[in-house]
C-alpha atoms as a PDB file:
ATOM      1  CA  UNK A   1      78.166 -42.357 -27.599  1.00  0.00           C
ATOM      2  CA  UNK A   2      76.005 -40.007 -25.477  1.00  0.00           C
ATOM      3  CA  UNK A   3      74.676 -36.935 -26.503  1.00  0.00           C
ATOM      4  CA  UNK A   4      74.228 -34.670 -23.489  1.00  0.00           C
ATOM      5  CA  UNK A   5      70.477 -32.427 -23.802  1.00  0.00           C
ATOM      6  CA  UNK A   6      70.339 -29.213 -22.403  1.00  0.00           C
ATOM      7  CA  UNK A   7      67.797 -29.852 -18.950  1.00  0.00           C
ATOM      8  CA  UNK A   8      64.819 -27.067 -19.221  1.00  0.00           C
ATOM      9  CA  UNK A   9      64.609 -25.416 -15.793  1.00  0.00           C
ATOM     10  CA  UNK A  10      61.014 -26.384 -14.241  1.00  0.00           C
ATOM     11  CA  UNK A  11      58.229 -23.845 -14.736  1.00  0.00           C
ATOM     12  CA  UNK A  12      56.291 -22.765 -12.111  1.00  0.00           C
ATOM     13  CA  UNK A  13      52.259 -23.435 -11.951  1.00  0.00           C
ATOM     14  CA  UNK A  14      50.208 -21.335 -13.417  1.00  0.00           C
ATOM     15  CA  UNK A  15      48.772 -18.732 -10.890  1.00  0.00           C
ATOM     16  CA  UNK A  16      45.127 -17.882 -10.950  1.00  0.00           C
ATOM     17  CA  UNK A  17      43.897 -15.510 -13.547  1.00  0.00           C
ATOM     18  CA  UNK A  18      43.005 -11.779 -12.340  1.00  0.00           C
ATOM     19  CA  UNK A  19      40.204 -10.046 -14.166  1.00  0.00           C
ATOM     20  CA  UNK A  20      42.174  -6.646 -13.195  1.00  0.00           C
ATOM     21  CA  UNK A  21      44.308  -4.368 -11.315  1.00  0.00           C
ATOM     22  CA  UNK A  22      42.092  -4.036  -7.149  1.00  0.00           C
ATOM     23  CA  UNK A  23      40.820  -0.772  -7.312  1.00  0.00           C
ATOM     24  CA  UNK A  24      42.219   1.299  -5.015  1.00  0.00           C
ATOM     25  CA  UNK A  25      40.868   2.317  -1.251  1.00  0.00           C
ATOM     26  CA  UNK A  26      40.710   5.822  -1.546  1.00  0.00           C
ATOM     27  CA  UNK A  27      38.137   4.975  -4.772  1.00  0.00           C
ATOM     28  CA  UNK A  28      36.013   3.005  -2.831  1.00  0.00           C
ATOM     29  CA  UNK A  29      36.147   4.887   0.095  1.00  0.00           C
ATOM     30  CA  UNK A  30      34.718   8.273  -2.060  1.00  0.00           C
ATOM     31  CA  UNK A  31      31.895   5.476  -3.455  1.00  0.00           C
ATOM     32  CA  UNK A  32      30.804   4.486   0.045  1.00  0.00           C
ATOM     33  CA  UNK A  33      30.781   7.858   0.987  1.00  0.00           C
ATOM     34  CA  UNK A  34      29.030  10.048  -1.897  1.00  0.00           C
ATOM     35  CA  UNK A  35      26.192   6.583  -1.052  1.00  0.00           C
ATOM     36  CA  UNK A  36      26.146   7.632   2.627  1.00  0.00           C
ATOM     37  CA  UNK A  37      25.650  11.177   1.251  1.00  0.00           C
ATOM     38  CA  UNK A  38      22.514  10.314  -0.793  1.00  0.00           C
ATOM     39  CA  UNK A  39      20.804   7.851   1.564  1.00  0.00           C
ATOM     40  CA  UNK A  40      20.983  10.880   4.297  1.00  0.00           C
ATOM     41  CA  UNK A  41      19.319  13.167   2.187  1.00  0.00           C
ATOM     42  CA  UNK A  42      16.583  10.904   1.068  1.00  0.00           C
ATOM     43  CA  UNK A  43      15.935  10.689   4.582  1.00  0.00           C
ATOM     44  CA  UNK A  44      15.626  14.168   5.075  1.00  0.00           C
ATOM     45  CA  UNK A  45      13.865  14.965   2.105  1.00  0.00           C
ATOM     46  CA  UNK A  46      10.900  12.416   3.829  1.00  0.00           C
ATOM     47  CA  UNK A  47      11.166  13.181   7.070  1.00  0.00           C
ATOM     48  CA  UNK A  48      11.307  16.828   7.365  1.00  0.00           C
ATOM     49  CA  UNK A  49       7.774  16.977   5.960  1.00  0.00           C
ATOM     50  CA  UNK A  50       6.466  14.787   8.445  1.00  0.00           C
ATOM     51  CA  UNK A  51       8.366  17.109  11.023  1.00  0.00           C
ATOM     52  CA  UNK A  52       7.020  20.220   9.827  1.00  0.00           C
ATOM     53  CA  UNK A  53       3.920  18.826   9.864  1.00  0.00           C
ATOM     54  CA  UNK A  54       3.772  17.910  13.937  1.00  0.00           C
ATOM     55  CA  UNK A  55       5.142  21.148  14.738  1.00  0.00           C
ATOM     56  CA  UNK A  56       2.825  23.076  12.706  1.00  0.00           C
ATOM     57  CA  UNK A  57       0.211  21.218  14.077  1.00  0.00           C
ATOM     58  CA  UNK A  58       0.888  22.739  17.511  1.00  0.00           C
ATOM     59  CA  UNK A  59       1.273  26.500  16.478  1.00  0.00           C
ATOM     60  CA  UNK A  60      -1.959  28.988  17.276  1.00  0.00           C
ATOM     61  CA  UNK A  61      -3.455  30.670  14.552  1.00  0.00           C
ATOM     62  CA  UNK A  62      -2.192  33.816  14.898  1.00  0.00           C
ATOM     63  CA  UNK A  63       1.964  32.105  15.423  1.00  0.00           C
ATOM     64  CA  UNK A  64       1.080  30.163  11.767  1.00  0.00           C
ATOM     65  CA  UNK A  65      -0.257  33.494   9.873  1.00  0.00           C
ATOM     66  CA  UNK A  66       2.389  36.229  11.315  1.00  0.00           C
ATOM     67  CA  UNK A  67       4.988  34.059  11.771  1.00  0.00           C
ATOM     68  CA  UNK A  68       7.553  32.080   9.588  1.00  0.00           C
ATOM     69  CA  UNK A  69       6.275  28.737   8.410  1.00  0.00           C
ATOM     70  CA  UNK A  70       9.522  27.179   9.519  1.00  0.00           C
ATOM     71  CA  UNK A  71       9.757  28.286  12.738  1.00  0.00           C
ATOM     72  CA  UNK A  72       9.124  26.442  15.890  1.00  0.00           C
ATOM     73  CA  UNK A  73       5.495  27.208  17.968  1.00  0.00           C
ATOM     74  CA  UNK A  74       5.946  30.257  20.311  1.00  0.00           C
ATOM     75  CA  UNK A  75       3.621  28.613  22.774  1.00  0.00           C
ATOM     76  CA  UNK A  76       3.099  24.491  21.812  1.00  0.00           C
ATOM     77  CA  UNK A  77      -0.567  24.599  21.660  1.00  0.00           C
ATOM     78  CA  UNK A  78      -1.239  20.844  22.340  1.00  0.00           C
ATOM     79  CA  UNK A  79      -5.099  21.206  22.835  1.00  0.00           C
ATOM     80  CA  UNK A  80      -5.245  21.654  18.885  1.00  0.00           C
ATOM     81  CA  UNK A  81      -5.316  17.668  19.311  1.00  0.00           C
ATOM     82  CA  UNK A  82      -7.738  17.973  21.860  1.00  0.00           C
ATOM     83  CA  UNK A  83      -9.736  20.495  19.809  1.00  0.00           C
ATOM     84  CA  UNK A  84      -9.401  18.140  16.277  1.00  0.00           C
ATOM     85  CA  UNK A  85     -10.971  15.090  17.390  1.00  0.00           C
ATOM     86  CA  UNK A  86     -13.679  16.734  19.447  1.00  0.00           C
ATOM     87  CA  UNK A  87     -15.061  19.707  18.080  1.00  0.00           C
ATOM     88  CA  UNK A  88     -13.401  18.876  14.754  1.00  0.00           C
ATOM     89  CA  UNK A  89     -15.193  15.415  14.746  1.00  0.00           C
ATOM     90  CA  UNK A  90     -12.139  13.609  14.027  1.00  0.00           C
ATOM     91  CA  UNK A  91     -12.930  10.548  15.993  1.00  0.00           C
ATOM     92  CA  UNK A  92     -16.393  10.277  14.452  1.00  0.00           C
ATOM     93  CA  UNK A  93     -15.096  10.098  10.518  1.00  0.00           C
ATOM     94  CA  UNK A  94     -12.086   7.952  11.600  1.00  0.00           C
ATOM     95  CA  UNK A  95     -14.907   5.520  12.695  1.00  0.00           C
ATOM     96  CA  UNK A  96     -16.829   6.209   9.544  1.00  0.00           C
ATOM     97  CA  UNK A  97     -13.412   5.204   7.672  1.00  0.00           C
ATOM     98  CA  UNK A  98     -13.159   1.817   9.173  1.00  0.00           C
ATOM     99  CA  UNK A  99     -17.037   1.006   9.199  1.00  0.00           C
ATOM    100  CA  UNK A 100     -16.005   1.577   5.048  1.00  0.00           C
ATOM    101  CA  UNK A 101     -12.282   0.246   4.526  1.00  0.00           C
ATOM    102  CA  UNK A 102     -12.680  -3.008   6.962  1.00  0.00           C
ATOM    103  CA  UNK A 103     -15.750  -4.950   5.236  1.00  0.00           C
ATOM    104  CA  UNK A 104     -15.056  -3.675   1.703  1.00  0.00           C
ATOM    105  CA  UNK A 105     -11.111  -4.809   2.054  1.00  0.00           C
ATOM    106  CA  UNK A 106     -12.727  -8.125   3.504  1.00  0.00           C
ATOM    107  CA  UNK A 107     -14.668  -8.670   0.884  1.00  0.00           C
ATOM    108  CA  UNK A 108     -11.847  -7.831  -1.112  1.00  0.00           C
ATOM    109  CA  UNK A 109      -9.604 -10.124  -0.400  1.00  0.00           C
ATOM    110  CA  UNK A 110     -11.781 -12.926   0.023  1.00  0.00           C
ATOM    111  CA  UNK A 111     -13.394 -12.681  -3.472  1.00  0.00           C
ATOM    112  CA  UNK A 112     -10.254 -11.963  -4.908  1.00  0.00           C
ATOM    113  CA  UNK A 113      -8.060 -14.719  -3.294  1.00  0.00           C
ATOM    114  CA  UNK A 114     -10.723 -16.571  -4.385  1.00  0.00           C
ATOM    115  CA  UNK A 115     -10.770 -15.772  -7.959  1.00  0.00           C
ATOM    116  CA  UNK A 116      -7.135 -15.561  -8.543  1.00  0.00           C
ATOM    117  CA  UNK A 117      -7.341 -19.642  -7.169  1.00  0.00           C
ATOM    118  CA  UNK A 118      -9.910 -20.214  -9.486  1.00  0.00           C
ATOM    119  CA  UNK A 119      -7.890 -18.652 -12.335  1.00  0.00           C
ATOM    120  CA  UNK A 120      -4.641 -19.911 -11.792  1.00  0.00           C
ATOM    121  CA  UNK A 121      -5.135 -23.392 -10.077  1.00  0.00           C
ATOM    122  CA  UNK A 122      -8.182 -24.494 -11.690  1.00  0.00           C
ATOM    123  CA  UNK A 123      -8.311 -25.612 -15.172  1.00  0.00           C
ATOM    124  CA  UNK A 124     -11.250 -24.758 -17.076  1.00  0.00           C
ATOM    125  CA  UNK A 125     -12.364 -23.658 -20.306  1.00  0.00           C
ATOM    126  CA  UNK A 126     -12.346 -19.897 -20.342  1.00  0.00           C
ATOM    127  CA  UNK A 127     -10.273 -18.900 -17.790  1.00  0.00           C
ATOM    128  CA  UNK A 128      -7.556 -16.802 -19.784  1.00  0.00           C
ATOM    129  CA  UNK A 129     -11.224 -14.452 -21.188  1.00  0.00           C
ATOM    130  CA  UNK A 130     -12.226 -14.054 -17.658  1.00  0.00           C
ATOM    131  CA  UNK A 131      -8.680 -12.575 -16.424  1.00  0.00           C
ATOM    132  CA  UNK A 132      -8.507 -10.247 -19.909  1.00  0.00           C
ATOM    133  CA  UNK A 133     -12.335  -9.078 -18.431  1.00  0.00           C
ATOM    134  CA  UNK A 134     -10.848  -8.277 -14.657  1.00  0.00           C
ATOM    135  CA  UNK A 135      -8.237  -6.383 -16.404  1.00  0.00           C
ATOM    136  CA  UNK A 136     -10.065  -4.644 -18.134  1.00  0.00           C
ATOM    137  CA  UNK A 137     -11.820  -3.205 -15.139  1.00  0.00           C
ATOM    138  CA  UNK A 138      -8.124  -1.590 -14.319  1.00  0.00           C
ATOM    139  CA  UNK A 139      -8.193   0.694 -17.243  1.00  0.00           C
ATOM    140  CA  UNK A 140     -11.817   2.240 -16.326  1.00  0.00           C
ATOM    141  CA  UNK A 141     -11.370   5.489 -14.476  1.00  0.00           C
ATOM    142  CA  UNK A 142     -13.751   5.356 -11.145  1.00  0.00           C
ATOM    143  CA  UNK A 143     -14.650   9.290 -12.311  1.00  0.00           C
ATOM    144  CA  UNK A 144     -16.735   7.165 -15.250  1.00  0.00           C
ATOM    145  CA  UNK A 145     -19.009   5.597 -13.021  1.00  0.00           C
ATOM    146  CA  UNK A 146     -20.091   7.561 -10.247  1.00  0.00           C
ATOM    147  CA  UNK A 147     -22.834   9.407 -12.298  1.00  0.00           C
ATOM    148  CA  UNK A 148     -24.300   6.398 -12.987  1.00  0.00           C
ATOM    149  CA  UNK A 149     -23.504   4.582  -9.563  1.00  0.00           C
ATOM    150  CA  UNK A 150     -25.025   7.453  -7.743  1.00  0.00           C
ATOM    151  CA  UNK A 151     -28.504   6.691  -9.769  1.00  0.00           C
ATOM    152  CA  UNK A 152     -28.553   3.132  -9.255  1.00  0.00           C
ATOM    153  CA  UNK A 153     -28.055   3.608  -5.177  1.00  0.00           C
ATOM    154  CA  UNK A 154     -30.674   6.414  -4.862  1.00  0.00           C
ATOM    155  CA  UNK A 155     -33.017   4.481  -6.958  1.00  0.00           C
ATOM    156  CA  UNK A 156     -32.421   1.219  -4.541  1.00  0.00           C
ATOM    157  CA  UNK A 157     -33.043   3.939  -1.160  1.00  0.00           C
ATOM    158  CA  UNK A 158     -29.042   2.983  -0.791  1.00  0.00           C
ATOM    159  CA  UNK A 159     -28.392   6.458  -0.545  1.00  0.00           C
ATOM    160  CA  UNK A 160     -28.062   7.824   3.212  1.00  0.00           C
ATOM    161  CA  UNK A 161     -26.183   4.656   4.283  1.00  0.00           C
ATOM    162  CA  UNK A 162     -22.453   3.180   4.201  1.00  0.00           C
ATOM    163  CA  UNK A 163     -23.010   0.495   1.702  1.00  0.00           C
ATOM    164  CA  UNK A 164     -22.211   2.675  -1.403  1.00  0.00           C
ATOM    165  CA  UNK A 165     -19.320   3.367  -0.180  1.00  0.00           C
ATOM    166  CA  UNK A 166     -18.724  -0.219   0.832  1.00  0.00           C
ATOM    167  CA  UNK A 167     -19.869  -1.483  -2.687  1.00  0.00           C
ATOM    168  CA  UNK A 168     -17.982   0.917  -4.865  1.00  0.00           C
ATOM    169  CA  UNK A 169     -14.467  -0.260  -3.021  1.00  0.00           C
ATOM    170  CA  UNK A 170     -15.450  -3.238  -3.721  1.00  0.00           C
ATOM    171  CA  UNK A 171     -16.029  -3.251  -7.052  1.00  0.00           C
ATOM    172  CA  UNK A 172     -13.456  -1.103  -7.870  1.00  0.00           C
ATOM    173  CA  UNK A 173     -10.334  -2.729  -5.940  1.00  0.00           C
ATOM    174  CA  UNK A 174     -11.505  -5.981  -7.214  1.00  0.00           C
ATOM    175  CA  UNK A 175      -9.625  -5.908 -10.966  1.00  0.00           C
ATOM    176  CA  UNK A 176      -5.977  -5.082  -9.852  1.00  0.00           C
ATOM    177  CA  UNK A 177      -6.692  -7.829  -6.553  1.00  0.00           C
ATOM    178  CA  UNK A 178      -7.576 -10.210  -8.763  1.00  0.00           C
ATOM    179  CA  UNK A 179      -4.179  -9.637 -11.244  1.00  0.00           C
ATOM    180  CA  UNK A 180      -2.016  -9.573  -8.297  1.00  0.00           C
ATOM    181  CA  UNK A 181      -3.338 -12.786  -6.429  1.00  0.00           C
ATOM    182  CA  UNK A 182      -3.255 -14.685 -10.014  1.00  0.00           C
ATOM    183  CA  UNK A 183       0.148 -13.991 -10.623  1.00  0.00           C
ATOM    184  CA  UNK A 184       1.353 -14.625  -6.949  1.00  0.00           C
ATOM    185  CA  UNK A 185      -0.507 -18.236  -7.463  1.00  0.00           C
ATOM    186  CA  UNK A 186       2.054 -18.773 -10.053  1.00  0.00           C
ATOM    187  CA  UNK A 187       4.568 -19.208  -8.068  1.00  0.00           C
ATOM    188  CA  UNK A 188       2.704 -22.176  -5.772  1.00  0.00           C
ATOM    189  CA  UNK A 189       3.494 -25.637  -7.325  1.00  0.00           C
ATOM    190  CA  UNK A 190       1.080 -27.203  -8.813  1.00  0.00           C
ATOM    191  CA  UNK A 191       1.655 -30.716  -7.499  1.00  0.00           C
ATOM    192  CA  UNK A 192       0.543 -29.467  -4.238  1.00  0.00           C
ATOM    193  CA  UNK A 193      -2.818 -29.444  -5.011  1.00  0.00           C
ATOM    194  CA  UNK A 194      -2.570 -32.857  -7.385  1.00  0.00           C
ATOM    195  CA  UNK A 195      -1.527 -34.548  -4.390  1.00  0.00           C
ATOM    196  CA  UNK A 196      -4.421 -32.994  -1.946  1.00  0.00           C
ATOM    197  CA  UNK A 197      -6.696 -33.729  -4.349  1.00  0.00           C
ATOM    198  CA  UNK A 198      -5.299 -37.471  -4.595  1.00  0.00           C
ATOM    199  CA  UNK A 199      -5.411 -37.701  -1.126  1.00  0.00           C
ATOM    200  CA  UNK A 200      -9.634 -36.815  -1.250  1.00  0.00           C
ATOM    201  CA  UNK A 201      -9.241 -33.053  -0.777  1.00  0.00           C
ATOM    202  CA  UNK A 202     -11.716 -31.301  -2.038  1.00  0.00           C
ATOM    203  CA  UNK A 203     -11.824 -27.906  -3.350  1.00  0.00           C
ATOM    204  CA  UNK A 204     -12.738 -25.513  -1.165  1.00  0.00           C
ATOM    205  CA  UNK A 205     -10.205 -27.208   1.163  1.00  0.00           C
ATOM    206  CA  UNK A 206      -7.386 -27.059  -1.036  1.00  0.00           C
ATOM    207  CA  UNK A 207      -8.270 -23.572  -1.707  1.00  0.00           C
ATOM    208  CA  UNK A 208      -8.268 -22.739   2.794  1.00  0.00           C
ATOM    209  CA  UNK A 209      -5.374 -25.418   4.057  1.00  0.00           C
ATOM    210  CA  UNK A 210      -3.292 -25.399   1.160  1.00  0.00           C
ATOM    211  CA  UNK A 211      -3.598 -22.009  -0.936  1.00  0.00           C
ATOM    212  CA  UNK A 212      -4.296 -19.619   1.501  1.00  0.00           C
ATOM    213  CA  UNK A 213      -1.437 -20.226   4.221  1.00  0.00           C
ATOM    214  CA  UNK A 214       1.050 -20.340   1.395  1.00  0.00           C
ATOM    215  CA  UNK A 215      -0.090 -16.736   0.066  1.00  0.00           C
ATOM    216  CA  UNK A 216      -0.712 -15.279   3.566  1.00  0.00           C
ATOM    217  CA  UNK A 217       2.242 -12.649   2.673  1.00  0.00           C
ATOM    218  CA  UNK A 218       0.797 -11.811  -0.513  1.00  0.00           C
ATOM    219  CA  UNK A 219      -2.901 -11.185   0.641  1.00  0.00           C
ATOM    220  CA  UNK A 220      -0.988  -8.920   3.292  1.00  0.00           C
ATOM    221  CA  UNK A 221       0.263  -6.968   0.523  1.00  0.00           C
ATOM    222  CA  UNK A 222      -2.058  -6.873  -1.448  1.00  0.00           C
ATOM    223  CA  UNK A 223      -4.403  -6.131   1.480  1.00  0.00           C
ATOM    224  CA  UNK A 224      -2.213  -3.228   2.651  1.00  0.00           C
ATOM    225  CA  UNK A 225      -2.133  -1.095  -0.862  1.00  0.00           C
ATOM    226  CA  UNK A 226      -5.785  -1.663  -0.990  1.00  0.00           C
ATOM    227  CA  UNK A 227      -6.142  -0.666   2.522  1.00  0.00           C
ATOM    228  CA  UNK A 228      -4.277   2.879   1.769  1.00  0.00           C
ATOM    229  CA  UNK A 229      -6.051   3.189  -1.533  1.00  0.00           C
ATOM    230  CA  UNK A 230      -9.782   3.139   0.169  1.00  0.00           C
ATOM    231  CA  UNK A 231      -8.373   5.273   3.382  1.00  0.00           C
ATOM    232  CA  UNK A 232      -6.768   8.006   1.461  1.00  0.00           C
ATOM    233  CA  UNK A 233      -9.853   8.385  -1.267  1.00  0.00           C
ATOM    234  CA  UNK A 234     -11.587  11.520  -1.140  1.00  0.00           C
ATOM    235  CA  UNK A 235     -13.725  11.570  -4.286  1.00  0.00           C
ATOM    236  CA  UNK A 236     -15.952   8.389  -4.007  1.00  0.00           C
ATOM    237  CA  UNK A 237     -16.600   9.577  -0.221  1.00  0.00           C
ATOM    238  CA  UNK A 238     -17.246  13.078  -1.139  1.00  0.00           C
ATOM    239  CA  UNK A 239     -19.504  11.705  -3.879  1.00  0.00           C
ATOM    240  CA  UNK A 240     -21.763   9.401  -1.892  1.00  0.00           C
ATOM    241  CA  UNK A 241     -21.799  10.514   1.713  1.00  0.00           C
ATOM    242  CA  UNK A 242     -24.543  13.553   1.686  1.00  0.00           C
ATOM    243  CA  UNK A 243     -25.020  13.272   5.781  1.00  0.00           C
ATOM    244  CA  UNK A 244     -22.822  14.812   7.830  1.00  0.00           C
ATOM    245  CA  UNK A 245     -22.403  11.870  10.392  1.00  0.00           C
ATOM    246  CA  UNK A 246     -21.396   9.265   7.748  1.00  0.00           C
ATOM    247  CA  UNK A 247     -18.283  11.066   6.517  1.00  0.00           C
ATOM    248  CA  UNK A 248     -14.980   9.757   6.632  1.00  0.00           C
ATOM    249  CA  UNK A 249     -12.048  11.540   7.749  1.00  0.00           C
ATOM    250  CA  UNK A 250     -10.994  12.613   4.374  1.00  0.00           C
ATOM    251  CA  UNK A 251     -13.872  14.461   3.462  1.00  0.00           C
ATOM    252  CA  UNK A 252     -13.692  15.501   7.156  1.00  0.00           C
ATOM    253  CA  UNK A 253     -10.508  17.399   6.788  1.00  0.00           C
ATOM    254  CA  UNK A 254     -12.599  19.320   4.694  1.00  0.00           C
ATOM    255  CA  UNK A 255     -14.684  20.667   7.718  1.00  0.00           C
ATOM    256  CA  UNK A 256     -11.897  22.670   8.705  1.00  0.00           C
ATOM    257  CA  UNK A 257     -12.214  25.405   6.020  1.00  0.00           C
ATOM    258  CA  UNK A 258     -15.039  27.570   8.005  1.00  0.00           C
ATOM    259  CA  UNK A 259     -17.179  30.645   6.897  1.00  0.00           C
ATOM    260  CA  UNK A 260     -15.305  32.699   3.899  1.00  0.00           C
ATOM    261  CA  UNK A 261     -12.894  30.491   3.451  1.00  0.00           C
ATOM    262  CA  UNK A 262     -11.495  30.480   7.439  1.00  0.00           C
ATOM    263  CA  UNK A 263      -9.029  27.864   8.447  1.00  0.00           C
ATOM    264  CA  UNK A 264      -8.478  26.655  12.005  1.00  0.00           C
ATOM    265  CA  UNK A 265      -4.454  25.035  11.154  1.00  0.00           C
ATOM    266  CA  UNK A 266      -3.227  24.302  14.311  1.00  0.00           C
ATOM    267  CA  UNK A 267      -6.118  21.648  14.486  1.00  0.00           C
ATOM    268  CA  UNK A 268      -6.329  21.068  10.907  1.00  0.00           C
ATOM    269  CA  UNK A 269      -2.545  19.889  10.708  1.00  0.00           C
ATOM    270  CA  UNK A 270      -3.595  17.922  14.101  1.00  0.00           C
ATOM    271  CA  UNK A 271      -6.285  16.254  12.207  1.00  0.00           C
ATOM    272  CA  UNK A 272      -3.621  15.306   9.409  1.00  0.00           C
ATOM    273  CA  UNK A 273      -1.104  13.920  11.696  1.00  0.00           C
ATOM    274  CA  UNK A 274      -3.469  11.642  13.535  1.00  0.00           C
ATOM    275  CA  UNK A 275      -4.432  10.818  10.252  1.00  0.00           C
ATOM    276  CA  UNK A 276      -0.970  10.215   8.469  1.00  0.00           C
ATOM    277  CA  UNK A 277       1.024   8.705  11.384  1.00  0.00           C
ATOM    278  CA  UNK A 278      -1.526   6.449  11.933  1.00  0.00           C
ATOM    279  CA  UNK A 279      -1.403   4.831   8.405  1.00  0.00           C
ATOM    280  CA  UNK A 280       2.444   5.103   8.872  1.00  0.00           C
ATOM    281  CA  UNK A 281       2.220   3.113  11.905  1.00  0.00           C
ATOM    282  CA  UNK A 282       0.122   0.506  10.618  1.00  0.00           C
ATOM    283  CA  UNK A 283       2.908   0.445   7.014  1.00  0.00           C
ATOM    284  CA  UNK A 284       6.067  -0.340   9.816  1.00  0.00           C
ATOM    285  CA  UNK A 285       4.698  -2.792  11.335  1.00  0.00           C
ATOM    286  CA  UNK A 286       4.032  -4.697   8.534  1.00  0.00           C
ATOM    287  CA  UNK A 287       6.716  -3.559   6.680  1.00  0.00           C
ATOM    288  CA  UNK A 288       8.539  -7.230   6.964  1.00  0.00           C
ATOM    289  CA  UNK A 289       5.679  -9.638   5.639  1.00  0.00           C
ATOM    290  CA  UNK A 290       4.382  -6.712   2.915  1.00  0.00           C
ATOM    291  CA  UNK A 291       8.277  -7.162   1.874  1.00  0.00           C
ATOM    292  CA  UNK A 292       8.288 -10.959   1.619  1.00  0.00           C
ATOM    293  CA  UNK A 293       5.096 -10.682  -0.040  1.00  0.00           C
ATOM    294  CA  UNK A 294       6.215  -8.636  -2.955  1.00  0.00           C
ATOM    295  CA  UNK A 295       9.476 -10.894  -3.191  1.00  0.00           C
ATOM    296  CA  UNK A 296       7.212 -13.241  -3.093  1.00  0.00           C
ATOM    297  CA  UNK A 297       4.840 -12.196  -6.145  1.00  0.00           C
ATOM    298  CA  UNK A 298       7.862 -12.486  -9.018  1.00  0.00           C
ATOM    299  CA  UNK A 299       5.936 -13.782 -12.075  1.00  0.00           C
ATOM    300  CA  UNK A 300       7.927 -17.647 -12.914  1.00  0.00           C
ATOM    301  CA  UNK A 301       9.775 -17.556 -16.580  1.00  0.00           C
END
């Protein structure tokens, strides 16, 4: 006797599992373009500044005071350029500027690649204290010190010269270099340096072949926002340069205001835009490596 079972019909395979319905086009479409919006008006909310700025710079006095602000120069008055770095001494405090920013930023980075080695590579009893004392130095407002820094260099017969200018970047740039190269080091391995010094290495060249071409990017950050911090600073400048021929161009923009409060703005805004697009410049081109270098500087979990 057979007993006949009903056959189940086969099932078909499982298909893959959809988290949800596809949006539709037109949805993402509107999202692309409200983004497209937004990043175009970013753009002109920077740029038109800078824009303003040029053209202003080649209006006459007369076409800036009795005419609208946003209109374009009746006559473009290009010898305000002419005018700003000769008889406005532009060219002297832009060389005043770099005798200041280049050896204090130099002295800068060396000191503080150097320290945030020491504090990060190096093992050593106190280390931790000594980066709590640089940090402290972060939360001291330079407005603090200049009473008393302006003492010690006329005492000394500093006073009259570049090097309290030179010092006081320095010192003051020091603290957050020091945080930033310390917590880029975390993110060199260790066993690089076990193995140099293995190999007979000793410090100081483990700290130049090994360390320093493997934070290159980061001491060109770092170096950069230091740079901009010491070229755009007006009150340590206007503090300790006295003599006319030592000041730097941002106490030189200052020159511009004349007798009863007088402004020459055709070459003051000239003297601003050699200023500013020569910073911005210098920011593009090394707007690649300062980008690695801040990808770069993510502190390890």
């Amino acid at each position: 006797m057979s007993v006949d079972t009903p056959v189940k019909p086969p099932t078909a395979a499982p298909g893959p599992r959809t988290t949800g319905a596809p949006r539709p086009r037109s949805r993402r479409t509107w999202k692309g373009l409200w983004v497209k919006i937004a990043v175009t008006l970013l753009l002109v909310v920077e740029i038109y500044p800078l824009v303003w700025m040029f053209l202003t710079s080649l209006k006459s006095n007369d076409d800036y005071l009795n005419n609208s602000t946003w209109s374009l120069p009746s006559t473009w008055q290009w010898g305000n350029y002419t005018e700003a770095w000769t008889t406005g001494n532009i060219g002297l405090y832009v060389k005043n500027s770099l005798l200041a920013v280049v050896p204090s930023l130099a002295l800068i980075l060396l000191l503080g690649t150097a320290a945030g080695f020491a504090l990060q590579i190096m093992v050593w009893k106190g280390r931790n204290l000594t980066l709590l004392v640089f940090l402290a130095g972060i939360m001291v407002p330079p407005q603090m010190i200049l009473l008393p820094l302006f003492t010690v260099y006329f005492q000394t017969g500093l006073s009259g010269t570049l090097w309290p200018l030179i010092l006081t970047y320095t010192g003051t740039g020091l603290p957050l270099t020091v945080f930033m190269m310390a917590t880029y080091y975390k993110t060199v391995p260790r066993e690089l340096f076990e193995a140099a010094t293995l190999d007979g290495a000793g410090i100081l060249r483990a700290f130049w072949t090994i360390s320093v071409p493997m934070v290159r990017n980061a001491i060109l950050t770092v170096g950069l926002v230091q740079f901009f911090f010491i070229w755009n600073d007006l009150l340590i400048a206007l503090t300790f340069t006295n003599n006319q021929d030592l000041r730097t161009i941002q106490v030189g923009l200052l020159n511009f205001t004349g007798d009863f409060g007088a402004t020459q703005y055709g070459p003051l805004f000239a003297a601003i835009c050699i200023n500013v697009f020569g910073t911005l410049l210098i920011y593009l081109f090394l707007n690649q490596k300062v980008m690695k270098g801040l990808a770069g500087g993510a502190v390890k979990g």
